[in-house]
C-alpha atoms as a PDB file:
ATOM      1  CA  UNK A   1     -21.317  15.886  28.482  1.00  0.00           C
ATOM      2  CA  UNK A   2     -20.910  16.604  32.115  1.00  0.00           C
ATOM      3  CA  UNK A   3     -23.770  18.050  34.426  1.00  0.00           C
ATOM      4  CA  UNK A   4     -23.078  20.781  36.565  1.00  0.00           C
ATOM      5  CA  UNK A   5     -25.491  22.095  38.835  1.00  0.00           C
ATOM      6  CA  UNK A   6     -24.194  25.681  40.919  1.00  0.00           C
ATOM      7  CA  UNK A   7     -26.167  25.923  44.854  1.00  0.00           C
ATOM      8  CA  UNK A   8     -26.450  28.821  47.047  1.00  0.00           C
ATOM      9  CA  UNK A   9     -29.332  30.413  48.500  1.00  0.00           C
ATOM     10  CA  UNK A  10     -31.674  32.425  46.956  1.00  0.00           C
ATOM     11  CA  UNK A  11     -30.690  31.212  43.608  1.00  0.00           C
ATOM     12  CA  UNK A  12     -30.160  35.308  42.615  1.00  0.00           C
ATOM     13  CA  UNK A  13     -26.765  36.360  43.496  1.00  0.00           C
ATOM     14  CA  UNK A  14     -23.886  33.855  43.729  1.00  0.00           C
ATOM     15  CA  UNK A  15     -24.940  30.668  41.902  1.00  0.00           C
ATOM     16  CA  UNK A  16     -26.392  32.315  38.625  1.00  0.00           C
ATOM     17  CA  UNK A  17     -23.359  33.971  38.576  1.00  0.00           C
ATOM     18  CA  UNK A  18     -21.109  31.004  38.726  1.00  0.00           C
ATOM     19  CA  UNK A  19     -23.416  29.422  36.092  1.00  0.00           C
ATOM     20  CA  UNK A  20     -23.376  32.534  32.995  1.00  0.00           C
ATOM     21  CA  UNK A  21     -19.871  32.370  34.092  1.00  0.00           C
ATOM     22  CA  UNK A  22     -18.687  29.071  34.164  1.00  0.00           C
ATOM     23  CA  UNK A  23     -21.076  28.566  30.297  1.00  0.00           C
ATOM     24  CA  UNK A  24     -19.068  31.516  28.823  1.00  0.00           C
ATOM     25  CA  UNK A  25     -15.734  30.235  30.047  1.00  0.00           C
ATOM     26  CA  UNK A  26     -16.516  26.763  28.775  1.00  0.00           C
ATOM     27  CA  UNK A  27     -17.462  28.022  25.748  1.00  0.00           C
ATOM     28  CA  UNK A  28     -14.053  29.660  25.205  1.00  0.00           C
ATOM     29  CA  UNK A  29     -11.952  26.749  25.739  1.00  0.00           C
ATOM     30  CA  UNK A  30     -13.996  24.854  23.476  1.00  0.00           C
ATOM     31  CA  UNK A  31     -15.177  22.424  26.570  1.00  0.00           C
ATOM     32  CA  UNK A  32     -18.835  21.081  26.016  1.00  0.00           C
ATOM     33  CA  UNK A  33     -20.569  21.813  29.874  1.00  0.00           C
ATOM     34  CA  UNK A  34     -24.266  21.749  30.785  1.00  0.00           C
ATOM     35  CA  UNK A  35     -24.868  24.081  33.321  1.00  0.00           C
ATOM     36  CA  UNK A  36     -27.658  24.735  35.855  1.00  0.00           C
ATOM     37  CA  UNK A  37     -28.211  26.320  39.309  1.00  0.00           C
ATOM     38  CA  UNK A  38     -30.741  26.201  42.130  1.00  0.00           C
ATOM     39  CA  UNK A  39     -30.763  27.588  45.299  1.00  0.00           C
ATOM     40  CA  UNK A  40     -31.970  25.819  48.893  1.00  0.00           C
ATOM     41  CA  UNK A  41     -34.024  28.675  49.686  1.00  0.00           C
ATOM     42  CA  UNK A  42     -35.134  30.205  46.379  1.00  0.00           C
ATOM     43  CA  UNK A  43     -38.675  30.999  45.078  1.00  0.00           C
ATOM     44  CA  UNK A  44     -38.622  29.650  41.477  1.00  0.00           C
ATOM     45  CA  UNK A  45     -39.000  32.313  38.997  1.00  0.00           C
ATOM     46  CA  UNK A  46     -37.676  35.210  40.578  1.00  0.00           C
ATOM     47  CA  UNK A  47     -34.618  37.502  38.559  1.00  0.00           C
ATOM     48  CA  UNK A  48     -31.388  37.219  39.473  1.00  0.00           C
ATOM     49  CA  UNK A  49     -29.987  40.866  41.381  1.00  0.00           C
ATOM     50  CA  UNK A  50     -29.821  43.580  39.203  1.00  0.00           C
ATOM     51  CA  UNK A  51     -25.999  43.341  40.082  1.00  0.00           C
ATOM     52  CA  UNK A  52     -25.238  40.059  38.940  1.00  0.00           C
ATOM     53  CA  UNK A  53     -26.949  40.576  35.497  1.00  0.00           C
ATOM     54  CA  UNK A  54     -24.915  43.429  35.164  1.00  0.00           C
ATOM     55  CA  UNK A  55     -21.789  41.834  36.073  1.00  0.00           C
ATOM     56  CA  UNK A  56     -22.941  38.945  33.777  1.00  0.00           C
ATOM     57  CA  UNK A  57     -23.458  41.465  30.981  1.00  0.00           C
ATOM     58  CA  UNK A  58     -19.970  43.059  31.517  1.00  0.00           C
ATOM     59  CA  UNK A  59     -18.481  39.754  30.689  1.00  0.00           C
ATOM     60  CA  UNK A  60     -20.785  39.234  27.745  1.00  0.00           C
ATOM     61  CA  UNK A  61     -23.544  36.652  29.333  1.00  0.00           C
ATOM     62  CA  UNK A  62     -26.461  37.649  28.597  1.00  0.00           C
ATOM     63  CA  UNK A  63     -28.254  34.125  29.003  1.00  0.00           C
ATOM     64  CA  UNK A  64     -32.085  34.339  30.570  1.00  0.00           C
ATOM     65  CA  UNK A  65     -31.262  33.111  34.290  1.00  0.00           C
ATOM     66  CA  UNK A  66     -34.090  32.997  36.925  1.00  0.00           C
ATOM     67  CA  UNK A  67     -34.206  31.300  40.265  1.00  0.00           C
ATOM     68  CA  UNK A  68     -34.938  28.296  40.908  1.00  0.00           C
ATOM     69  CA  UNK A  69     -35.451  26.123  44.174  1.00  0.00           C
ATOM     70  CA  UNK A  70     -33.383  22.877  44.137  1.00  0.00           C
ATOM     71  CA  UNK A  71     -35.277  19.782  43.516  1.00  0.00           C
ATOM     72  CA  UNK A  72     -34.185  15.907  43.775  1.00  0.00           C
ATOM     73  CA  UNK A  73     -34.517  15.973  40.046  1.00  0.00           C
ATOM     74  CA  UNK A  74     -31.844  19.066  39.903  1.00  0.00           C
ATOM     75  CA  UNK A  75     -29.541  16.670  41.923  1.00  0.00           C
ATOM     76  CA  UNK A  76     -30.265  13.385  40.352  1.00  0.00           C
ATOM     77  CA  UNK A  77     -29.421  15.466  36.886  1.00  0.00           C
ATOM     78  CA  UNK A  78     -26.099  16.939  37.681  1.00  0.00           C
ATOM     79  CA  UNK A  79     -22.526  14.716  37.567  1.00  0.00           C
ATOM     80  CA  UNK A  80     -21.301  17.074  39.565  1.00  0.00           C
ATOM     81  CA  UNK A  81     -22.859  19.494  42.463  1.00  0.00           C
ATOM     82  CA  UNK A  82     -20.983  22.990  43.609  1.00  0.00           C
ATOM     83  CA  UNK A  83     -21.891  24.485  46.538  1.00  0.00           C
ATOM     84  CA  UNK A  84     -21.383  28.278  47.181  1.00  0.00           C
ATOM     85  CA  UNK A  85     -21.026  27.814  51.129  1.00  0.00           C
ATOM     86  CA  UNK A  86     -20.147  24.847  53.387  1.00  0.00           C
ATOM     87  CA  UNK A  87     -23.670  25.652  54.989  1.00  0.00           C
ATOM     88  CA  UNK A  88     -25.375  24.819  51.503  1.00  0.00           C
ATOM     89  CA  UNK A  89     -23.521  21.717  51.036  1.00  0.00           C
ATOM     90  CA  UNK A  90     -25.049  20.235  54.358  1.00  0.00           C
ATOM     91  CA  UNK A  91     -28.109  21.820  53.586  1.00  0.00           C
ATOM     92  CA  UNK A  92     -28.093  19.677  51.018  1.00  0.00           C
ATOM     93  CA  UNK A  93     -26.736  16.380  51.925  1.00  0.00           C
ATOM     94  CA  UNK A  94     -29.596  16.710  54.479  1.00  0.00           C
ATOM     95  CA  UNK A  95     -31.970  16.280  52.280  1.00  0.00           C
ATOM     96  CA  UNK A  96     -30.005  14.506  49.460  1.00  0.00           C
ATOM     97  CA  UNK A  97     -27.392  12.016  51.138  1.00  0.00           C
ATOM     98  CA  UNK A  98     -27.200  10.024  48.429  1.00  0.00           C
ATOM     99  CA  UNK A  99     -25.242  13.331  46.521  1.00  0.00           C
ATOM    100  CA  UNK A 100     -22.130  12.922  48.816  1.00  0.00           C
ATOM    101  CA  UNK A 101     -20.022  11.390  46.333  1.00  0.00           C
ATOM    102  CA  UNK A 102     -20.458  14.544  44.195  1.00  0.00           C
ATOM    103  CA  UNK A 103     -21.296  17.261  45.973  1.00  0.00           C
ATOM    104  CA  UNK A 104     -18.543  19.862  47.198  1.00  0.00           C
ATOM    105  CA  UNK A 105     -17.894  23.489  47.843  1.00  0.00           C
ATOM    106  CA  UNK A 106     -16.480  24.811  44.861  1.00  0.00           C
ATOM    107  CA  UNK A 107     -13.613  26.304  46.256  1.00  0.00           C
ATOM    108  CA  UNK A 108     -13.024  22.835  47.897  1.00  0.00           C
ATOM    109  CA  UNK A 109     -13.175  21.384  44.393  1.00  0.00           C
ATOM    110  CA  UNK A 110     -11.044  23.182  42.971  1.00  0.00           C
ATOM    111  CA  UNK A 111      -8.850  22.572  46.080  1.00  0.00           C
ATOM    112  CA  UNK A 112      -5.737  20.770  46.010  1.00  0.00           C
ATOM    113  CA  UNK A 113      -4.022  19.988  49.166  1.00  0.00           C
ATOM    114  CA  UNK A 114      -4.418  16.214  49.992  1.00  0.00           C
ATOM    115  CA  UNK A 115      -4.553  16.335  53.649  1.00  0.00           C
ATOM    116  CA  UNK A 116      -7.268  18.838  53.486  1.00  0.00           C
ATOM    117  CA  UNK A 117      -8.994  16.931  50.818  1.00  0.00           C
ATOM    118  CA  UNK A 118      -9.095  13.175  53.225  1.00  0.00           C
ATOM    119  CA  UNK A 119     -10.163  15.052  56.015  1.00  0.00           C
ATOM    120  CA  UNK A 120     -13.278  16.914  53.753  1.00  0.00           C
ATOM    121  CA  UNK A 121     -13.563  13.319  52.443  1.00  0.00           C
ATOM    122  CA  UNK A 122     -14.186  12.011  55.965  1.00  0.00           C
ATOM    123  CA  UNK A 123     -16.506  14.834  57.345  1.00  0.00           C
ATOM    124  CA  UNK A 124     -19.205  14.994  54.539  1.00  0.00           C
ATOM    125  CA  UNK A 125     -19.160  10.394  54.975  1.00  0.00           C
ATOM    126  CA  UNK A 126     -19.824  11.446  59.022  1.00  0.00           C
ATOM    127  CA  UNK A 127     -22.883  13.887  58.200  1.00  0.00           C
ATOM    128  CA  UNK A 128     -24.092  11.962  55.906  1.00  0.00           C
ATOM    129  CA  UNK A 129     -23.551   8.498  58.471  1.00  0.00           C
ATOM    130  CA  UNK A 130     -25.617  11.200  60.965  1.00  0.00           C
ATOM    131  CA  UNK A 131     -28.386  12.236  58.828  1.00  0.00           C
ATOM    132  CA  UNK A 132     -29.398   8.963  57.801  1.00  0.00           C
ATOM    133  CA  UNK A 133     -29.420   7.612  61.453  1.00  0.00           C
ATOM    134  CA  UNK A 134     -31.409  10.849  62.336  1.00  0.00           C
ATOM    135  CA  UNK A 135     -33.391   9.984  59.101  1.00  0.00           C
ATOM    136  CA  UNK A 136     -34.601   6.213  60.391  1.00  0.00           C
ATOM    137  CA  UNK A 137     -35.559   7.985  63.826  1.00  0.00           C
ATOM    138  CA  UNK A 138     -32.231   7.053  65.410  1.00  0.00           C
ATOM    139  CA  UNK A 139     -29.546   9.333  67.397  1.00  0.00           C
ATOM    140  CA  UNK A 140     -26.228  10.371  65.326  1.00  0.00           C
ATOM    141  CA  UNK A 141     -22.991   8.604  67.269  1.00  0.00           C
ATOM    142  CA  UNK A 142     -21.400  10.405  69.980  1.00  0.00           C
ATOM    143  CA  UNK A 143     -17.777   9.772  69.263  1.00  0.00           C
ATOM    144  CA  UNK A 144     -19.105  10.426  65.242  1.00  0.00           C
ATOM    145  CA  UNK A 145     -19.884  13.746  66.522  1.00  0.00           C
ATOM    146  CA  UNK A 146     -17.011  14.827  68.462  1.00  0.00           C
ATOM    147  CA  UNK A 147     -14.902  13.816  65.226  1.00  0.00           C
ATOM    148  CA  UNK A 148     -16.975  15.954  63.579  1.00  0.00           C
ATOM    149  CA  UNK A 149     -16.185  19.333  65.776  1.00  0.00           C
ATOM    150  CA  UNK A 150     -12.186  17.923  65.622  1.00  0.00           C
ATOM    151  CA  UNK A 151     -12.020  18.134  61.727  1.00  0.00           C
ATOM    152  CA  UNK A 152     -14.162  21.117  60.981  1.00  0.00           C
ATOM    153  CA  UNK A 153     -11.528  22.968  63.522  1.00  0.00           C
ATOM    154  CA  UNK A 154      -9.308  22.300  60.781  1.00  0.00           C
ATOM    155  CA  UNK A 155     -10.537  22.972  57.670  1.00  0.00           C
ATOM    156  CA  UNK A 156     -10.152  26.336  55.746  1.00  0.00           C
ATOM    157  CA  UNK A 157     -13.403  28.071  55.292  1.00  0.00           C
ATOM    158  CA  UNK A 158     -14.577  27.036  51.227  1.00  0.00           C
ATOM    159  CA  UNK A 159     -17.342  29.990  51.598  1.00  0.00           C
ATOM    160  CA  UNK A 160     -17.609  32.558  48.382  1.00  0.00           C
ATOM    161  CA  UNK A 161     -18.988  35.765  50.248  1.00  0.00           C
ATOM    162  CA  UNK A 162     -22.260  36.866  49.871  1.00  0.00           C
ATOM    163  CA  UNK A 163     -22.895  39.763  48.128  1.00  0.00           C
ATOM    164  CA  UNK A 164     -26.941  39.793  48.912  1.00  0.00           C
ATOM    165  CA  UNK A 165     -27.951  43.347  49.703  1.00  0.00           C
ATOM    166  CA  UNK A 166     -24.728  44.668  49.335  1.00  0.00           C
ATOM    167  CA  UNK A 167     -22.769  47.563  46.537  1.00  0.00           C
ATOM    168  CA  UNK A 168     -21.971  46.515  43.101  1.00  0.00           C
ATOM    169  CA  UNK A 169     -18.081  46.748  44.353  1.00  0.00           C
ATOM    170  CA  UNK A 170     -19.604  44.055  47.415  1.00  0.00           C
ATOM    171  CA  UNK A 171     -20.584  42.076  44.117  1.00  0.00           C
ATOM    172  CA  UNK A 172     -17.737  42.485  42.040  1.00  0.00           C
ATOM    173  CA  UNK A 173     -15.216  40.960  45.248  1.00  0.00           C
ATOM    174  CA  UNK A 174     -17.980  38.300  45.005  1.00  0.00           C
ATOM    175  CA  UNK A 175     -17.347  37.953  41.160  1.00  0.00           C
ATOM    176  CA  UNK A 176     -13.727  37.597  41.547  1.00  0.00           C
ATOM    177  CA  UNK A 177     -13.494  34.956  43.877  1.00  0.00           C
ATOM    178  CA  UNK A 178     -15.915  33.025  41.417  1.00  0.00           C
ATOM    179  CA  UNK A 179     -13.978  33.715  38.489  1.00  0.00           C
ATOM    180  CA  UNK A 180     -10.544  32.735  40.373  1.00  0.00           C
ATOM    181  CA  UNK A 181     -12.524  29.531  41.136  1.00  0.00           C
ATOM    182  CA  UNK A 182     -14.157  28.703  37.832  1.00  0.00           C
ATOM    183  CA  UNK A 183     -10.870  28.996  36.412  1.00  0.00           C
ATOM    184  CA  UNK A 184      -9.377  26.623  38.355  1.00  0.00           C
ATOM    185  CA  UNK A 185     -12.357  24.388  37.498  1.00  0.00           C
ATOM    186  CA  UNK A 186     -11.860  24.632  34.224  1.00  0.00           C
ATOM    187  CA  UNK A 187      -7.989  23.994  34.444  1.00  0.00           C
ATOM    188  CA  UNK A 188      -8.900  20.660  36.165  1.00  0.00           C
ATOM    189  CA  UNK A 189     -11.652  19.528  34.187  1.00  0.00           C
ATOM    190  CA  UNK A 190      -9.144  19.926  30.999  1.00  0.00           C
ATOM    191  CA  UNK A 191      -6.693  18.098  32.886  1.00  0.00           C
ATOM    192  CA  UNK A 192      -9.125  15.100  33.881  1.00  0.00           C
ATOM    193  CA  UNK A 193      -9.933  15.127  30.234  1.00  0.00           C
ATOM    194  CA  UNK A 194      -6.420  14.702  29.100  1.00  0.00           C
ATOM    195  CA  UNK A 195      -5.845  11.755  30.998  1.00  0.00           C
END
């Protein structure tokens, strides 16, 4: 059964929804999932928006979600780590560098243009090559970091908005881009399946 652990911030808006979400969608096609999600900044415990439950109960989730800050364990446990934001994915390879392998954004996942893909590929090897020099108390390479400015100039932004604060119609734009994403998720996790 594959792991899949959802990141974004608080834990309460954007990554509980991708994880009700992505469950119920599994679900339907009959695809066995485990799915979890943390958040870089979250106090453990706290409900999810009153937004995103009732977006999750519009679709029929009604799972018991509450936040929960992201732990080495939480990483260690998934197969497979989505990201809500760019800035969460380095957030976490910070801390976690080991998780490059299988940690992306999930629009970035889902993603399926190759050059776009190598050049992802190479950045998250460069900040993780620069966090574990910073990490033994050395300096990250000079010419490592101007590559770094050259392909982030080129990459699409892989963010899902952030709803935090916002309407229930701020949420619902939030929803759709998940859902739009989780089904193209889905679609390629059947497809790796098949093969």
């Amino acid at each position: 059964m594959l792991h899949i652990l959802f990141v974004c911030t608080g834990n309460t808006c954007r990554s509980p929804m991708a994880e009700g979400l992505l469950r119920k969608y599994a679900k339907e096609r009959g695809m066995e999932l485990e799915v979890r999600s943390a958040g870089v900044s979250a106090i453990s415990g706290t409900s999810i928006s009153r937004h995103t439950a009732a977006i999750l109960r519009d679709e029929g989730v009604h799972d018991s979600i509450q936040s929960s800050q992201l732990t080495g364990q939480q990483v260690a446990w998934a197969d497979l780590v989505l990201t809500l934001t760019g800035s969460h994915k380095r957030h976490l390879l910070q801390f976690f560098p080991d998780a490059v392998a299988k940690t992306y954004t999930l629009k970035e996942y889902v993603h399926d243009e190759a050059e776009v893909a190598e050049d992802i590929q190479e950045l998250d090897s460069l900040y993780a090559e620069a966090e574990m020099s910073i990490a033994l108390g050395g300096e990250p390479d000079a010419a490592a970091l101007q590559r770094i400015i050259e392909i982030r100039q080129r990459i699409p932004s892989f963010d899902i908005s952030d709803p935090f604060g916002g309407t229930r119609d701020d949420y619902e734009l939030t929803a759709a881009e998940i859902r739009k994403a989780l089904y193209s998720l889905l679609d390629k996790l059947e497809s790796a399946r098949r093969l």
